[in-house]
C-alpha atoms as a PDB file:
ATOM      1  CA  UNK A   1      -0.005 -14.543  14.961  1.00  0.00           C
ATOM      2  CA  UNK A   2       3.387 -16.474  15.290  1.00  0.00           C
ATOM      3  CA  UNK A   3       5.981 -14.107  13.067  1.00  0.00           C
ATOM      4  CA  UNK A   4       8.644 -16.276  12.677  1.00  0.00           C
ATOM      5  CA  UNK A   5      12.170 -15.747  11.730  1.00  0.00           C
ATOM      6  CA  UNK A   6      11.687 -16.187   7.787  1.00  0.00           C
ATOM      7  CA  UNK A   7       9.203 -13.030   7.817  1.00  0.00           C
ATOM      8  CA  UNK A   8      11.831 -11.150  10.062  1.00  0.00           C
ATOM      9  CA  UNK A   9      14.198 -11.475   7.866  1.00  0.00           C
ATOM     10  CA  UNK A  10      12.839 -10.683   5.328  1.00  0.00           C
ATOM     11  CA  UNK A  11      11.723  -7.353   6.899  1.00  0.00           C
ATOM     12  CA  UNK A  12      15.692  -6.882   8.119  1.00  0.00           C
ATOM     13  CA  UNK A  13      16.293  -7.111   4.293  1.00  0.00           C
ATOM     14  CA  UNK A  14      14.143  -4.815   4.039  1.00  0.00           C
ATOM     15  CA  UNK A  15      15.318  -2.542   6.112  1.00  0.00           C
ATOM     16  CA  UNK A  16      19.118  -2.799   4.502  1.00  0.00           C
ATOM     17  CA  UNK A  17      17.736  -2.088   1.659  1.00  0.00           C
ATOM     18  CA  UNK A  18      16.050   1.032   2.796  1.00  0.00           C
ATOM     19  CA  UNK A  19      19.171   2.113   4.246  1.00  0.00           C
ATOM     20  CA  UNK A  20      20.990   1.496   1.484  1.00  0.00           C
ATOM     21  CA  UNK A  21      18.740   3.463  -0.413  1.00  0.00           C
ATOM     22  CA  UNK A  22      19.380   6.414   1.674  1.00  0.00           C
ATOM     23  CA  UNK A  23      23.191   6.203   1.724  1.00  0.00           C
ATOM     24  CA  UNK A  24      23.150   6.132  -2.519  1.00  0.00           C
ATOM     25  CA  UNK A  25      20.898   9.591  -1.674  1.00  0.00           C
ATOM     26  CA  UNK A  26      23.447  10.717  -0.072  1.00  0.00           C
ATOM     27  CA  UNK A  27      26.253  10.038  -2.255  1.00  0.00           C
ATOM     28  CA  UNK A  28      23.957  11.532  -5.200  1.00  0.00           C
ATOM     29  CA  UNK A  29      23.322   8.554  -7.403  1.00  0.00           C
ATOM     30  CA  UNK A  30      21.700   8.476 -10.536  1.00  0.00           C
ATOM     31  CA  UNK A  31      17.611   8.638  -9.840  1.00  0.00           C
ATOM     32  CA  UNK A  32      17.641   5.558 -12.480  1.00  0.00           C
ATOM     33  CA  UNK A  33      19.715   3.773  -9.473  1.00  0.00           C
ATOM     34  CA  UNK A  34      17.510   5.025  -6.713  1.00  0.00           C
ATOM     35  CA  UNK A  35      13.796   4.485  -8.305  1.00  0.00           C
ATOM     36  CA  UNK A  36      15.633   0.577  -9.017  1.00  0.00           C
ATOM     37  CA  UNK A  37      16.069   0.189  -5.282  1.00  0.00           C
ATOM     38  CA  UNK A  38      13.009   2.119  -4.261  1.00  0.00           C
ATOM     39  CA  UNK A  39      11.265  -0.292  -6.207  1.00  0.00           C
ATOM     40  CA  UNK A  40      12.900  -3.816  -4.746  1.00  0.00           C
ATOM     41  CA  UNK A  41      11.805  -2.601  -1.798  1.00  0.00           C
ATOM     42  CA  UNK A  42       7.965  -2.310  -2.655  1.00  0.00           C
ATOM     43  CA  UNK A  43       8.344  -5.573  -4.220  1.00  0.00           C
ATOM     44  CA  UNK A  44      10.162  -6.778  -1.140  1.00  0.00           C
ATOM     45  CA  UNK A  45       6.973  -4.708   0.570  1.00  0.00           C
ATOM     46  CA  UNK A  46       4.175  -6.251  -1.102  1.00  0.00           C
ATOM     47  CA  UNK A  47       5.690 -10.111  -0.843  1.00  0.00           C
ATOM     48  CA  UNK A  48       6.113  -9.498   2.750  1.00  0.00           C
ATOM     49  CA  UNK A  49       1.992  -8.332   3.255  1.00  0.00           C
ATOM     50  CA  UNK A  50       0.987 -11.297   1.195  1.00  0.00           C
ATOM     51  CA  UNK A  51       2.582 -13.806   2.974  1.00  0.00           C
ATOM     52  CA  UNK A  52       1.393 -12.305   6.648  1.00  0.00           C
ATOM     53  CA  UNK A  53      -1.772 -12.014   5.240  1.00  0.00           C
ATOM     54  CA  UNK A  54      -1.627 -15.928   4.118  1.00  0.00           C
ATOM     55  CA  UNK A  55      -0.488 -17.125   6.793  1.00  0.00           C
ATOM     56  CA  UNK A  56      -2.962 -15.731   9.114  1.00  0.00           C
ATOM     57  CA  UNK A  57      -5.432 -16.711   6.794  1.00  0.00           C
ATOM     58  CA  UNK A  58      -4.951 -20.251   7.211  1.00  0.00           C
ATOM     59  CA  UNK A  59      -4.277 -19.988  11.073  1.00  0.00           C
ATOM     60  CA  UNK A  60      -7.835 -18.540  11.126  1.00  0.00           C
ATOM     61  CA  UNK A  61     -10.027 -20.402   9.275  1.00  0.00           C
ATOM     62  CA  UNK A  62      -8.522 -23.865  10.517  1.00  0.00           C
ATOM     63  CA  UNK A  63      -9.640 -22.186  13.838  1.00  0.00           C
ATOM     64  CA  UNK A  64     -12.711 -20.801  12.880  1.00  0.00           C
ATOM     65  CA  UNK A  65     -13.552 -24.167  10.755  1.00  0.00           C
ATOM     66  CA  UNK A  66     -12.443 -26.617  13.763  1.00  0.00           C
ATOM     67  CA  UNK A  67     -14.997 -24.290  15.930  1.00  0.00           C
ATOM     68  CA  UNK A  68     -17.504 -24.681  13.252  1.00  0.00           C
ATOM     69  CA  UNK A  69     -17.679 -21.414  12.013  1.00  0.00           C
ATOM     70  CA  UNK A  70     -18.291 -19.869   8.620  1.00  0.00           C
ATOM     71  CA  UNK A  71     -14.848 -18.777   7.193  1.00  0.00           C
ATOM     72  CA  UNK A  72     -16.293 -16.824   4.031  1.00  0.00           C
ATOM     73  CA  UNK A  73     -16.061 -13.405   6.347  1.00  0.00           C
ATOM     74  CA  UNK A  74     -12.546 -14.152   7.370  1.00  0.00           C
ATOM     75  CA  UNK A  75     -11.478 -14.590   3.691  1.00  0.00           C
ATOM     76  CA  UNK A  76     -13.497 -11.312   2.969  1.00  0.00           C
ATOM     77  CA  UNK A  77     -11.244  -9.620   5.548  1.00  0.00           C
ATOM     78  CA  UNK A  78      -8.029 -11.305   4.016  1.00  0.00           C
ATOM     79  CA  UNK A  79      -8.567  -9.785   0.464  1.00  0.00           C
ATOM     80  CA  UNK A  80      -9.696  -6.377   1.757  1.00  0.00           C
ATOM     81  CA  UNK A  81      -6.232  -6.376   3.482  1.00  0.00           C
ATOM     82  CA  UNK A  82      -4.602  -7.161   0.686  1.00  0.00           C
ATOM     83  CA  UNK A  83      -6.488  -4.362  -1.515  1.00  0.00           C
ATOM     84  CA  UNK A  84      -5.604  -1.773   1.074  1.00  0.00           C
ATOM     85  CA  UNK A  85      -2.284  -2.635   1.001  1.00  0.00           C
ATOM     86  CA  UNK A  86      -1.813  -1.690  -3.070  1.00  0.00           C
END
């Protein structure tokens, strides 16, 4: 799969956050502050997974479909990455 630079970013943003997150744990913020940002980042997480997973998705079963395959197991294998990931 083709990552390209919209899903890196997003992961860089990520990242800053995480560090960020660290750096307020350091300074001793409030834990109302911290769980906030702890939980952007899951968010940030989560949105990140689904839109791999999507995108791989499609990839696939346009390949599997222009190859005449069945695509039902590759969307099987989409949503079971997707459960995993919770």
């Amino acid at each position: 799969m083709d990552y390209n630079e919209q899903i890196k970013n997003r992961v860089k943003r990520i990242e800053g956050q995480l560090r960020g997150i660290l750096k307020m744990m350091e300074e001793n913020k409030d834990c109302k502050e911290v769980i906030t940002q702890l939980s952007a980042s899951r968010t940030g997480i989560d949105r990140t997974i689904g839109l791999i997973v999507s995108s791989n998705l499609i990839e696939c079963v346009r390949e599997a479909d222009k190859n005449g395959e069945n695509t039902e197991e590759l969307v099987k294998e989409a949503v079971n990455l997707l459960v995993k990931s919770r």
